[in-house]
Protein backbone atom coordinates (compact mmCIF):
# COMPACT_ATOMS: atom_id res chain seq x y z
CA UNK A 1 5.67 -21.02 -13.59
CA UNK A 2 2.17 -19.72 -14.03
CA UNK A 3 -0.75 -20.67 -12.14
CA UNK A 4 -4.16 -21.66 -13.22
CA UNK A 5 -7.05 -23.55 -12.92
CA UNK A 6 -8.47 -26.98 -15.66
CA UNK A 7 -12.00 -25.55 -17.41
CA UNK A 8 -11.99 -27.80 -19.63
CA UNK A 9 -10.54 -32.06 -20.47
CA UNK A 10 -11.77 -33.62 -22.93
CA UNK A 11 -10.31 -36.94 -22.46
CA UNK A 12 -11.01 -38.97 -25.23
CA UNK A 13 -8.84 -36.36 -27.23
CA UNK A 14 -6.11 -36.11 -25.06
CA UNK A 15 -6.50 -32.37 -24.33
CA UNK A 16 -7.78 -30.07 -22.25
CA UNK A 17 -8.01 -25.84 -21.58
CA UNK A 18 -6.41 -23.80 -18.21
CA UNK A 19 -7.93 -20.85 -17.63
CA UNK A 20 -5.07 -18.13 -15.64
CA UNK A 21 -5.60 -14.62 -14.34
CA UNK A 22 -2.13 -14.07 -16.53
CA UNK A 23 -3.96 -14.37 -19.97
CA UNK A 24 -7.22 -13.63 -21.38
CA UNK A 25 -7.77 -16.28 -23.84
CA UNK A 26 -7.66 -19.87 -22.34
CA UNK A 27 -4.33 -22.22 -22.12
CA UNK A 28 -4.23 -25.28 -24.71
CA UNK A 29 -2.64 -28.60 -23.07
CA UNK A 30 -2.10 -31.98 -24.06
CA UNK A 31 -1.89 -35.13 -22.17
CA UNK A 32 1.72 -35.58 -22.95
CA UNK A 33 3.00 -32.42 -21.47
CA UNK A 34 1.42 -33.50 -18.36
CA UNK A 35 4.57 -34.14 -15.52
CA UNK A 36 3.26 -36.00 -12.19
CA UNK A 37 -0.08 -36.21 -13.13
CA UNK A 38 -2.40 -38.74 -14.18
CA UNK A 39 -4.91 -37.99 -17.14
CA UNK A 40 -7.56 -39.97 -15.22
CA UNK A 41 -7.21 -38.00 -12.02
CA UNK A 42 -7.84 -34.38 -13.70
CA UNK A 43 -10.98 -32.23 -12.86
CA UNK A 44 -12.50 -29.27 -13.53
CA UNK A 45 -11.64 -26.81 -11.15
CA UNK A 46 -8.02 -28.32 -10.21
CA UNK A 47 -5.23 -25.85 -9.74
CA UNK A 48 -1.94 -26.24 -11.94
CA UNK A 49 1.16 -24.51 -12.75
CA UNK A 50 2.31 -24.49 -16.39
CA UNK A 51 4.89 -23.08 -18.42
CA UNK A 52 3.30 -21.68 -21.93
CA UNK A 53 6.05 -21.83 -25.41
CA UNK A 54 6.74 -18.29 -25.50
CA UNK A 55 8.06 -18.49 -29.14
CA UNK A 56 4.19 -19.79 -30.35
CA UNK A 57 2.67 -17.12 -28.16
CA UNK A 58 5.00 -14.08 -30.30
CA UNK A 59 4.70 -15.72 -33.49
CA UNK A 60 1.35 -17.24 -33.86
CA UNK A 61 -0.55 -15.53 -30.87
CA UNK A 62 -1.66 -18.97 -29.58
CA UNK A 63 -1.17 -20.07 -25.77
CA UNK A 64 -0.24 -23.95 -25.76
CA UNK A 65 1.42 -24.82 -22.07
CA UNK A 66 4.70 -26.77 -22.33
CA UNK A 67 4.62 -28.40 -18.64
CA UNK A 68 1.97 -28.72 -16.71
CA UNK A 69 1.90 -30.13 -13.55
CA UNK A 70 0.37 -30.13 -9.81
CA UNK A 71 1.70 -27.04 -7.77
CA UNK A 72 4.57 -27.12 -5.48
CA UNK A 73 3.51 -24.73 -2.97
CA UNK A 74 0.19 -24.54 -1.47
CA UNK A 75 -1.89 -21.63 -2.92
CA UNK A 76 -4.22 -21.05 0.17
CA UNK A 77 -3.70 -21.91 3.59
CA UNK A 78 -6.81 -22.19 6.15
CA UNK A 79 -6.20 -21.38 9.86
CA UNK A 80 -7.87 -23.34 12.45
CA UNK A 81 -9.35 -21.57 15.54
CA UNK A 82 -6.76 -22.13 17.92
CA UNK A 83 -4.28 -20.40 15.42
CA UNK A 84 -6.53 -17.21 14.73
CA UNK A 85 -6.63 -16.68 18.51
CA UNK A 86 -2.85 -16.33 19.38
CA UNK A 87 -2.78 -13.93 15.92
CA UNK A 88 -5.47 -11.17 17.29
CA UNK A 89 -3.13 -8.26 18.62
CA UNK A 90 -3.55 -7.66 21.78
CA UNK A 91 -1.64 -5.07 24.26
CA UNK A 92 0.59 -5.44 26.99
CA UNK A 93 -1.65 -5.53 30.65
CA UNK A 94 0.02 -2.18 31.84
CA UNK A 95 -0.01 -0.41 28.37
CA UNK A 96 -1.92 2.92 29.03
CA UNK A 97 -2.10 2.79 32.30
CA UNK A 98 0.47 5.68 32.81
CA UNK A 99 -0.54 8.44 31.39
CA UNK A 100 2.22 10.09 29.26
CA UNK A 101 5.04 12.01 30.88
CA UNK A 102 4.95 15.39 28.55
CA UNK A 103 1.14 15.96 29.41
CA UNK A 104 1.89 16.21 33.52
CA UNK A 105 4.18 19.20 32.47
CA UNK A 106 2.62 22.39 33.36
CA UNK A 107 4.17 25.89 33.38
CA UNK A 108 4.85 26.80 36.73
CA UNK A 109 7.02 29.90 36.83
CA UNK A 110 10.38 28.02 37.87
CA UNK A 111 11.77 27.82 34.27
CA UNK A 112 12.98 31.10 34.83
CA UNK A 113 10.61 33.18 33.46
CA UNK A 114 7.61 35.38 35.53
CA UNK A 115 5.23 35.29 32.67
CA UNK A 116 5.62 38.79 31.90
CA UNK A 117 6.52 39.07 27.86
């Protein structure tokens, strides 16, 4: 399923455009390919998913949607306040506090050598 968004319904016709970032000519649809949705409740601006007939698209290089209906999973979701502030990262209280073990190590003549090369 493809997504887009209604530019155009002409109602009185029965038809009406879907303009998708999949596609750079505009979908055709008619009312009767609509599945859940009511004609009257259409707008401009309303996101869809639709199916296009592949065969028309090869032979006649015309985009006409199949199904087209309201989508099933929401294509933006908004968080609130409260949600944004347990998603900041924040670090543990005692993170850098120690300083790192490998920088305290100094060469002090008892790995065995006297410095002499």
């Amino acid at each position: 399923m493809r997504i887009g968004q209604i530019i155009t319904v002409i109602a009185d016709r029965k038809f009406g455009f879907i303009r998708s970032e999949h596609f750079r000519d505009d979908v055709f649809f008619h009312f009767s390919t609509l599945e859940n949705l009511n004609p009257k409740w259409l707008r401009i601006g309303q996101d869809v998913e639709f199916e296009i007939d592949e065969l028309l698209r090869i032979n006649k290089q015309k985009l006409e949607a199949t199904i087209v209906r309201e989508p099933s999973r929401p294509l933006a979701f908004k968080l609130d306040e409260d949600m944004i502030e347990g998603l900041r990262p924040s670090h543990h209280p005692k993170a850098r506090r120690r300083k790192p073990g490998w920088k305290e190590k100094k060469s002090d003549g008892s790995d065995g050598s006297d410095g002499s090369v």
